[in-house]
PDB file of N, CA and C in Angstrom:
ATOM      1  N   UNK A   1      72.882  85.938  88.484  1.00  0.00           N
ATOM      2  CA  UNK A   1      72.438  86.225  89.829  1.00  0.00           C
ATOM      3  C   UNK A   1      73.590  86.788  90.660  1.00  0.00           C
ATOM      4  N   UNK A   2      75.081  86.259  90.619  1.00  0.00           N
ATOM      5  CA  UNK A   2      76.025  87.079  91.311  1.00  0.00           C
ATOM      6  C   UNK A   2      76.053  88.381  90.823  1.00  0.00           C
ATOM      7  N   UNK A   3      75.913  88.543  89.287  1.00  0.00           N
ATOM      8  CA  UNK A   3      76.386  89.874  89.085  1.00  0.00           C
ATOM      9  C   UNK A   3      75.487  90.858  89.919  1.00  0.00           C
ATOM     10  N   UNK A   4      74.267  90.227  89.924  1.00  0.00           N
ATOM     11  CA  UNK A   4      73.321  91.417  90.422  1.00  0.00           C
ATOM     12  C   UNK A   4      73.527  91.401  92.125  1.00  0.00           C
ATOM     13  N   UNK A   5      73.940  90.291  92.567  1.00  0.00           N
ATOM     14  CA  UNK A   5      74.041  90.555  94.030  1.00  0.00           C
ATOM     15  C   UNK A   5      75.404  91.128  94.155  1.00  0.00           C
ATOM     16  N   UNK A   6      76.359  91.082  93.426  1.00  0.00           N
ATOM     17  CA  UNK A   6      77.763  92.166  93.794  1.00  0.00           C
ATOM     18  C   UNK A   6      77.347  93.589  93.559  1.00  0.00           C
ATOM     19  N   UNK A   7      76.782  94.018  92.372  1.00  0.00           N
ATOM     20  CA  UNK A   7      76.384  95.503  92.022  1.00  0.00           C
ATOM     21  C   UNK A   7      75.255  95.672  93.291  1.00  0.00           C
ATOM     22  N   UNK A   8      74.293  94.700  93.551  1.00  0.00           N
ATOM     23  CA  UNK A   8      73.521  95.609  94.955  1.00  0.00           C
ATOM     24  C   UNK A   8      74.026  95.642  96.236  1.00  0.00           C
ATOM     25  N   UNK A   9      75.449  95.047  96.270  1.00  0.00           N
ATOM     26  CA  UNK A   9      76.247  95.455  97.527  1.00  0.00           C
ATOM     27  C   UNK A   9      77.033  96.725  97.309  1.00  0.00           C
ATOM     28  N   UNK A  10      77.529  96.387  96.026  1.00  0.00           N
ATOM     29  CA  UNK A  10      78.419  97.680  95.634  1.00  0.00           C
ATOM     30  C   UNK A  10      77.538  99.051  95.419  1.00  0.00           C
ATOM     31  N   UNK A  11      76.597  99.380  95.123  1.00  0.00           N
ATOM     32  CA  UNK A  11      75.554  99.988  95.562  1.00  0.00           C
ATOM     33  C   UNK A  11      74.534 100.364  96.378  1.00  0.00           C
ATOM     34  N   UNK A  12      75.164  99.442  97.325  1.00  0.00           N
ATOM     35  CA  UNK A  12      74.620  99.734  98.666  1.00  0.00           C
ATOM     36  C   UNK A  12      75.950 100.484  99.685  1.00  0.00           C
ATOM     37  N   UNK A  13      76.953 100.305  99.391  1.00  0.00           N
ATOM     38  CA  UNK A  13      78.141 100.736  99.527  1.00  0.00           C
ATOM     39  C   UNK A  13      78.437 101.816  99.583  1.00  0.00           C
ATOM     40  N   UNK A  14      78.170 102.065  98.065  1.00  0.00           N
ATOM     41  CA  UNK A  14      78.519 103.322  97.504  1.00  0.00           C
ATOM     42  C   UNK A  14      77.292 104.587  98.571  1.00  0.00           C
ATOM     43  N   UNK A  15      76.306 104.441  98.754  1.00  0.00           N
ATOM     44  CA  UNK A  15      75.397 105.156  99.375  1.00  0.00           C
ATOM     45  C   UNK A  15      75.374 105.161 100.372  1.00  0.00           C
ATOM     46  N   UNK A  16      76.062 104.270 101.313  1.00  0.00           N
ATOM     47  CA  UNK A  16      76.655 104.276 102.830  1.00  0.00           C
ATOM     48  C   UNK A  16      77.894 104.869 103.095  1.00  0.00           C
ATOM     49  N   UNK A  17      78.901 104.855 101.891  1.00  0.00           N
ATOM     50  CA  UNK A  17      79.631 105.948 101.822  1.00  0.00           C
ATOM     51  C   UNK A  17      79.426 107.527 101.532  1.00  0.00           C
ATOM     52  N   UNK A  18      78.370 107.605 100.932  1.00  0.00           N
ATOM     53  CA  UNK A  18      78.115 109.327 100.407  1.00  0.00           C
ATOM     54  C   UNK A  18      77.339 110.002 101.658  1.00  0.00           C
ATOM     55  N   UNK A  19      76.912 108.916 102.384  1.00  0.00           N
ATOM     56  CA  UNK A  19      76.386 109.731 103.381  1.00  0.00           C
ATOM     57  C   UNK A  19      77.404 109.915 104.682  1.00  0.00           C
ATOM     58  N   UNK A  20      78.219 108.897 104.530  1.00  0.00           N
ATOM     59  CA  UNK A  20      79.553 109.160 105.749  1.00  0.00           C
ATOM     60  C   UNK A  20      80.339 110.682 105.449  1.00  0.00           C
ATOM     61  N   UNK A  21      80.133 110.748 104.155  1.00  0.00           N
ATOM     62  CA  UNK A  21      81.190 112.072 103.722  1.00  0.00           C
ATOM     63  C   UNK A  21      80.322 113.297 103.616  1.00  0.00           C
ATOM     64  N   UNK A  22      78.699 113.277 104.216  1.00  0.00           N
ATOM     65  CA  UNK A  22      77.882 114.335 103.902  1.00  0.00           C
ATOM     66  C   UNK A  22      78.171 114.951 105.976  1.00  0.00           C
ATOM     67  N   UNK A  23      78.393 114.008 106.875  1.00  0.00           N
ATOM     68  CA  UNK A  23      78.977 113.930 108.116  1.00  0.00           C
ATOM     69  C   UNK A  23      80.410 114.687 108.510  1.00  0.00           C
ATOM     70  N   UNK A  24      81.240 114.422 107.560  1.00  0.00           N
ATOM     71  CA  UNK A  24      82.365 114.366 108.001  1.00  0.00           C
ATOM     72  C   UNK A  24      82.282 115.830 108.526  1.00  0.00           C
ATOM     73  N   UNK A  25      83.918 116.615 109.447  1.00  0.00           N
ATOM     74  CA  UNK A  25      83.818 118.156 109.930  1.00  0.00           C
ATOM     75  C   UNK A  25      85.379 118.331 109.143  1.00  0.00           C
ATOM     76  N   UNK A  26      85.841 119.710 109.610  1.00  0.00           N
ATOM     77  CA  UNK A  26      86.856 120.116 108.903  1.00  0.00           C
ATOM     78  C   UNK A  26      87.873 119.640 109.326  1.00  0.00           C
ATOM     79  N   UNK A  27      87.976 118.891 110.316  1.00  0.00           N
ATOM     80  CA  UNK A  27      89.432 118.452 110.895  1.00  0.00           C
ATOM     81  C   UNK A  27      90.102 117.893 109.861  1.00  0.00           C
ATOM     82  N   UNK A  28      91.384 117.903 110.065  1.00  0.00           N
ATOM     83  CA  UNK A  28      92.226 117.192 109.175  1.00  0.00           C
ATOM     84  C   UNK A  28      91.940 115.294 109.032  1.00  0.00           C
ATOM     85  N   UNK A  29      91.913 115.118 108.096  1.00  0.00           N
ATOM     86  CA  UNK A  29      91.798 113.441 108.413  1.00  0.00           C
ATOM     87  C   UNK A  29      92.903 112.588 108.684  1.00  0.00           C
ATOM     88  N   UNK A  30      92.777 111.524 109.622  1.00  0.00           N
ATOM     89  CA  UNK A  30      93.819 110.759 110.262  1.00  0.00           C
ATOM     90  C   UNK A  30      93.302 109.187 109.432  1.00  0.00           C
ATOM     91  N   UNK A  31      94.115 108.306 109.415  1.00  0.00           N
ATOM     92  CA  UNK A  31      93.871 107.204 109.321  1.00  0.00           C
ATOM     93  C   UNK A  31      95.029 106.174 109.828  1.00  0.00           C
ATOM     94  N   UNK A  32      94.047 105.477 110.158  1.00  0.00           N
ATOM     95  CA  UNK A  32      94.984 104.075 111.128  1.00  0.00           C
ATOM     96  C   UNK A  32      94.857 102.776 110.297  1.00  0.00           C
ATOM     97  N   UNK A  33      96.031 102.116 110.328  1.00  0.00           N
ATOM     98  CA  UNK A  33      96.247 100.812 109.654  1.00  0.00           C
ATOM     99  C   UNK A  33      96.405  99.628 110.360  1.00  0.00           C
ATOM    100  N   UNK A  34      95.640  98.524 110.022  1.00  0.00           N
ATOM    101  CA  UNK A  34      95.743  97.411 110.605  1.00  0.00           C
ATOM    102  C   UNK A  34      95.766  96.447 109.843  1.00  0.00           C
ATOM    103  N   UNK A  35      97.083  95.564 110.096  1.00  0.00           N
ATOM    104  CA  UNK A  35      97.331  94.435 108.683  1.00  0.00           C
ATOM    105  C   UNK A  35      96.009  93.617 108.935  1.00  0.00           C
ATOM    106  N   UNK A  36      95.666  93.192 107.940  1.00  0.00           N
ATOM    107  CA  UNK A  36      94.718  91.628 108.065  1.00  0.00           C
ATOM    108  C   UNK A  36      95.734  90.641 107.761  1.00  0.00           C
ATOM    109  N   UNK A  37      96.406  90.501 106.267  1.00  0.00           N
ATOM    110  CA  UNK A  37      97.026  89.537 106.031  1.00  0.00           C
ATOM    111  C   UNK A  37      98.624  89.871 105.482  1.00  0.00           C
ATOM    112  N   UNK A  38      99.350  89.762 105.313  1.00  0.00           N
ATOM    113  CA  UNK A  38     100.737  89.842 105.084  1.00  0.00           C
ATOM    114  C   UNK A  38     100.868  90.795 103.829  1.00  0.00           C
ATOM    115  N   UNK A  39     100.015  90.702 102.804  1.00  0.00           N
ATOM    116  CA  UNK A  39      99.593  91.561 101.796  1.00  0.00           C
ATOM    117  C   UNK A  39      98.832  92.699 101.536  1.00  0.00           C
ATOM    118  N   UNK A  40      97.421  92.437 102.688  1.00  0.00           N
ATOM    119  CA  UNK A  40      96.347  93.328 102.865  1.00  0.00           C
ATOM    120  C   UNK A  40      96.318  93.879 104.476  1.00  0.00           C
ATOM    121  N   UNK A  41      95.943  95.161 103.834  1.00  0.00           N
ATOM    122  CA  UNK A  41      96.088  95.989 105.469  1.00  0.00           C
ATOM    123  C   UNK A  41      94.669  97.312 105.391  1.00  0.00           C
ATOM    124  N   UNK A  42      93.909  97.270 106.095  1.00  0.00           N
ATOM    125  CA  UNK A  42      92.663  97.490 106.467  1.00  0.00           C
ATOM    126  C   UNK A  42      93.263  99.257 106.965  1.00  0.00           C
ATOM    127  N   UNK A  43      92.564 100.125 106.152  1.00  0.00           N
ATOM    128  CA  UNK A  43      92.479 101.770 106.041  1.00  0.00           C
ATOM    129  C   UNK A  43      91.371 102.086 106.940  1.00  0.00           C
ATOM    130  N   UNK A  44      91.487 102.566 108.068  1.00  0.00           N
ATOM    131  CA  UNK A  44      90.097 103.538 108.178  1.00  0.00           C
ATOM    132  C   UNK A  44      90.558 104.770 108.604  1.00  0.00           C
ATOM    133  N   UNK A  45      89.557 106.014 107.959  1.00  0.00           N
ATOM    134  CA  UNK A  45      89.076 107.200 108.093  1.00  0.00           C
ATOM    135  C   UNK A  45      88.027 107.461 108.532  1.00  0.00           C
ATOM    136  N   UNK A  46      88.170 108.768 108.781  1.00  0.00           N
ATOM    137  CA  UNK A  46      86.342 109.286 109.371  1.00  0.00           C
ATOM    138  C   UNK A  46      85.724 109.163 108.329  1.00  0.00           C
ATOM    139  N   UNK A  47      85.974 109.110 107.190  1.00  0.00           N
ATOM    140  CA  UNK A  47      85.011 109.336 106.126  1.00  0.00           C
ATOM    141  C   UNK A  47      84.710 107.918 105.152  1.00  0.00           C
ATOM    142  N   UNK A  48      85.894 106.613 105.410  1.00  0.00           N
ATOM    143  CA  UNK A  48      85.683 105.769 104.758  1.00  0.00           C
ATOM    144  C   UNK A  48      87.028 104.604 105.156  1.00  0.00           C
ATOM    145  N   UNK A  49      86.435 103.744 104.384  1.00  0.00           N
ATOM    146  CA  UNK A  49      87.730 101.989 104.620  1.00  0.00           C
ATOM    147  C   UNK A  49      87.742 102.220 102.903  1.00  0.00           C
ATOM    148  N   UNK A  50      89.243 101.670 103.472  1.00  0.00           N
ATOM    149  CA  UNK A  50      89.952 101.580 102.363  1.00  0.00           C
ATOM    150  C   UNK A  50      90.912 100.174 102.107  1.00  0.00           C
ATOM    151  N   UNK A  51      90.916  99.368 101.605  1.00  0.00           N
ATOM    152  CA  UNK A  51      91.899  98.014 101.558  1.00  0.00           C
ATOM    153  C   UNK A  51      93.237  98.393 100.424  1.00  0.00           C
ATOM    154  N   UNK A  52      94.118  98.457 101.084  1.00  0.00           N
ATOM    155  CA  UNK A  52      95.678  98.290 100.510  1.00  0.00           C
ATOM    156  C   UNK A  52      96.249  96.918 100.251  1.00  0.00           C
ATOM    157  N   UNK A  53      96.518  96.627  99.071  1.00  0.00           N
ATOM    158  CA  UNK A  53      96.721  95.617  98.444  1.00  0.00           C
ATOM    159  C   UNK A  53      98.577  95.567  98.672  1.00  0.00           C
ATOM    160  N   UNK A  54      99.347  95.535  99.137  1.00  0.00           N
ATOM    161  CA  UNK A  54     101.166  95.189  98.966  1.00  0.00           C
ATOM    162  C   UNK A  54     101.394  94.597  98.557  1.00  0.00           C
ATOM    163  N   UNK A  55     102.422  95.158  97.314  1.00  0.00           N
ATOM    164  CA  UNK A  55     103.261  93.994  96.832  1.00  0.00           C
ATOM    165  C   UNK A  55     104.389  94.237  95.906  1.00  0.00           C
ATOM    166  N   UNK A  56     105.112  93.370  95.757  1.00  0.00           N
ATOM    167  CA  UNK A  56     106.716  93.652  95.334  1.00  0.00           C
ATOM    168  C   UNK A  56     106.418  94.525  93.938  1.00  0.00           C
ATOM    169  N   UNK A  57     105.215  94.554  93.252  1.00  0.00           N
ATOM    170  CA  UNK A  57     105.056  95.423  92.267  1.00  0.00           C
ATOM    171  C   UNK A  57     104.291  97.167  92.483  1.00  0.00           C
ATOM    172  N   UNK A  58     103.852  97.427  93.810  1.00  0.00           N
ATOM    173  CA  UNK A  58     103.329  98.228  94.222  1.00  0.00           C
ATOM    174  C   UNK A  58     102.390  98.214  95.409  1.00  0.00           C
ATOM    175  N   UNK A  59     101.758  99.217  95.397  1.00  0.00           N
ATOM    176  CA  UNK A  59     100.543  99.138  96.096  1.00  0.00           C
ATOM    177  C   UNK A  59      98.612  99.628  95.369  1.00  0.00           C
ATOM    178  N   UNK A  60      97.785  98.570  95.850  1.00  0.00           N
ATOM    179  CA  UNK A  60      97.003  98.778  95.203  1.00  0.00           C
ATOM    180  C   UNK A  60      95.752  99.148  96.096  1.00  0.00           C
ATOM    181  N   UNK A  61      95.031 100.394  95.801  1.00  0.00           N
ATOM    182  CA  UNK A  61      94.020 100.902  97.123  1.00  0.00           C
ATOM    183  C   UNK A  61      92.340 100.279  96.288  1.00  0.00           C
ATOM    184  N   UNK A  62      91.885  99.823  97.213  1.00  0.00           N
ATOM    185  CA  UNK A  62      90.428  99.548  96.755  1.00  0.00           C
ATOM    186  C   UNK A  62      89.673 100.510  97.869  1.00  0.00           C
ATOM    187  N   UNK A  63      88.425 100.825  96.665  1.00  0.00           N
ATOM    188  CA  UNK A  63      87.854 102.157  97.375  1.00  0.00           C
ATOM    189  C   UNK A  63      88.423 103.237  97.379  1.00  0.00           C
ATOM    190  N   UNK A  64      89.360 103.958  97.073  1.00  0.00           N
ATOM    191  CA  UNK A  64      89.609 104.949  97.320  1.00  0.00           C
ATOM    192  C   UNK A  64      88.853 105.967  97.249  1.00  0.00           C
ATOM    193  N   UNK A  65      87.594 106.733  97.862  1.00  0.00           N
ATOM    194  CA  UNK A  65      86.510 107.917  97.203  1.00  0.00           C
ATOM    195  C   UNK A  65      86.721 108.983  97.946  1.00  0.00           C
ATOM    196  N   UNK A  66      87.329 109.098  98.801  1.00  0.00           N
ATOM    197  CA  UNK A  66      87.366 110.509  99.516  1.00  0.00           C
ATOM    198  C   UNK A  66      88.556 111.199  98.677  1.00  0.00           C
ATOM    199  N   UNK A  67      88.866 112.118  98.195  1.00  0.00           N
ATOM    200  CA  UNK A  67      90.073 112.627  97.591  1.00  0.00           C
ATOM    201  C   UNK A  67      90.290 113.734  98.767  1.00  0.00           C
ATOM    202  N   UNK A  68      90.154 114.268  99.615  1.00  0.00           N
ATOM    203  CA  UNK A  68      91.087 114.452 100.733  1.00  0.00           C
ATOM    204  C   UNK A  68      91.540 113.851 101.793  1.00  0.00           C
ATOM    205  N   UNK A  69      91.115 112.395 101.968  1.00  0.00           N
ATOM    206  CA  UNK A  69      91.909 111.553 102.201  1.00  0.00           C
ATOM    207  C   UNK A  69      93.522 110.981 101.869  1.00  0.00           C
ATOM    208  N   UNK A  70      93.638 111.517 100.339  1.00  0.00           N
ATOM    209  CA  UNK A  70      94.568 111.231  99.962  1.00  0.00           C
ATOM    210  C   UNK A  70      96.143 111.300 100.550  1.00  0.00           C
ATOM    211  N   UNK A  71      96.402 112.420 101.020  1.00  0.00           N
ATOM    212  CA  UNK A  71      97.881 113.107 102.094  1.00  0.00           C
ATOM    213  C   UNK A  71      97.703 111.880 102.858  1.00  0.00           C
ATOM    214  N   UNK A  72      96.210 111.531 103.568  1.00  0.00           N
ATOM    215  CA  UNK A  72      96.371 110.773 105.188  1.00  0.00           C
ATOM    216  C   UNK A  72      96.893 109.136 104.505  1.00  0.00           C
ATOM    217  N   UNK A  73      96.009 109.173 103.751  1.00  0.00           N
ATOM    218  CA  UNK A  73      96.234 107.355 103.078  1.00  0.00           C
ATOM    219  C   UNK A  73      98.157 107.170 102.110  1.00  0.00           C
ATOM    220  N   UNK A  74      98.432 108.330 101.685  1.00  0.00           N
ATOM    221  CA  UNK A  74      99.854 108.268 101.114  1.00  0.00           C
ATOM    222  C   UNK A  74     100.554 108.190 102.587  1.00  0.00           C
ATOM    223  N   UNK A  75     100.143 109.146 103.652  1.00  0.00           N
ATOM    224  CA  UNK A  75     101.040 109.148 104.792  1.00  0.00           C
ATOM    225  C   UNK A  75     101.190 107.498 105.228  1.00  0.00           C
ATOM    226  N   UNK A  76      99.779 107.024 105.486  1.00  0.00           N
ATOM    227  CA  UNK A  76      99.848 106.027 105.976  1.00  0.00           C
ATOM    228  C   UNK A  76     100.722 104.674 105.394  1.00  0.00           C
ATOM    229  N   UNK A  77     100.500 104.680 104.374  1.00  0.00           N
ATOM    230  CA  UNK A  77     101.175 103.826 103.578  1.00  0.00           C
ATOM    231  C   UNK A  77     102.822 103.999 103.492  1.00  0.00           C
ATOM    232  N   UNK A  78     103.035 104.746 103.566  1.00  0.00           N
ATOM    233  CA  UNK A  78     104.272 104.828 103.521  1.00  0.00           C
ATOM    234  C   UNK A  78     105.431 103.967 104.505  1.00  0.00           C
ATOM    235  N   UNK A  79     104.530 103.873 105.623  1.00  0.00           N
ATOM    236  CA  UNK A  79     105.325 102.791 106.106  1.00  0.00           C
ATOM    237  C   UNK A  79     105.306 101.249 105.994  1.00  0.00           C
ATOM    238  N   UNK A  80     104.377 100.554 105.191  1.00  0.00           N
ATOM    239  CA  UNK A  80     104.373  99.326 104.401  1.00  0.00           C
ATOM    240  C   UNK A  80     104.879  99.246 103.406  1.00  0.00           C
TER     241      UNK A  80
END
């Protein structure tokens, strides 16, 4: 029963995202960071959230689906 209630969030997700990115315009994308916890720090774009994982072994992005996001989310990160 969890598995099926994680895949129908994560699939409900996924389709609340494809339609944010059917929206988006040509501007360049910006994204702003806000820690939650000492480790995790909360991504948003016009086109999507993204969770950054920190840590002494790297950094780890959950969600990542926009691939021109990418420049804004490397920019951003760079200062954590």
């Amino acid at each position: 029963m969890r598995r099926f209630i994680g895949l129908a969030v994560f699939l409900g997700a996924a389709v609340y995202c494809a339609s944010g990115a059917a929206q988006q315009s040509a501007e360049a994308p910006s994204v702003t960071v806000t820690p939650l916890t000492e480790a995790l720090h909360f991504l948003r774009g016009r086109g999507g959230n993204v969770v950054a994982s920190v840590g002494d072994d790297g950094i780890l992005l959950i969600d990542d689906d926009y691939a021109q996001y990418a420049p804004a989310y490397q920019e951003a990160l760079t200062g954590l």
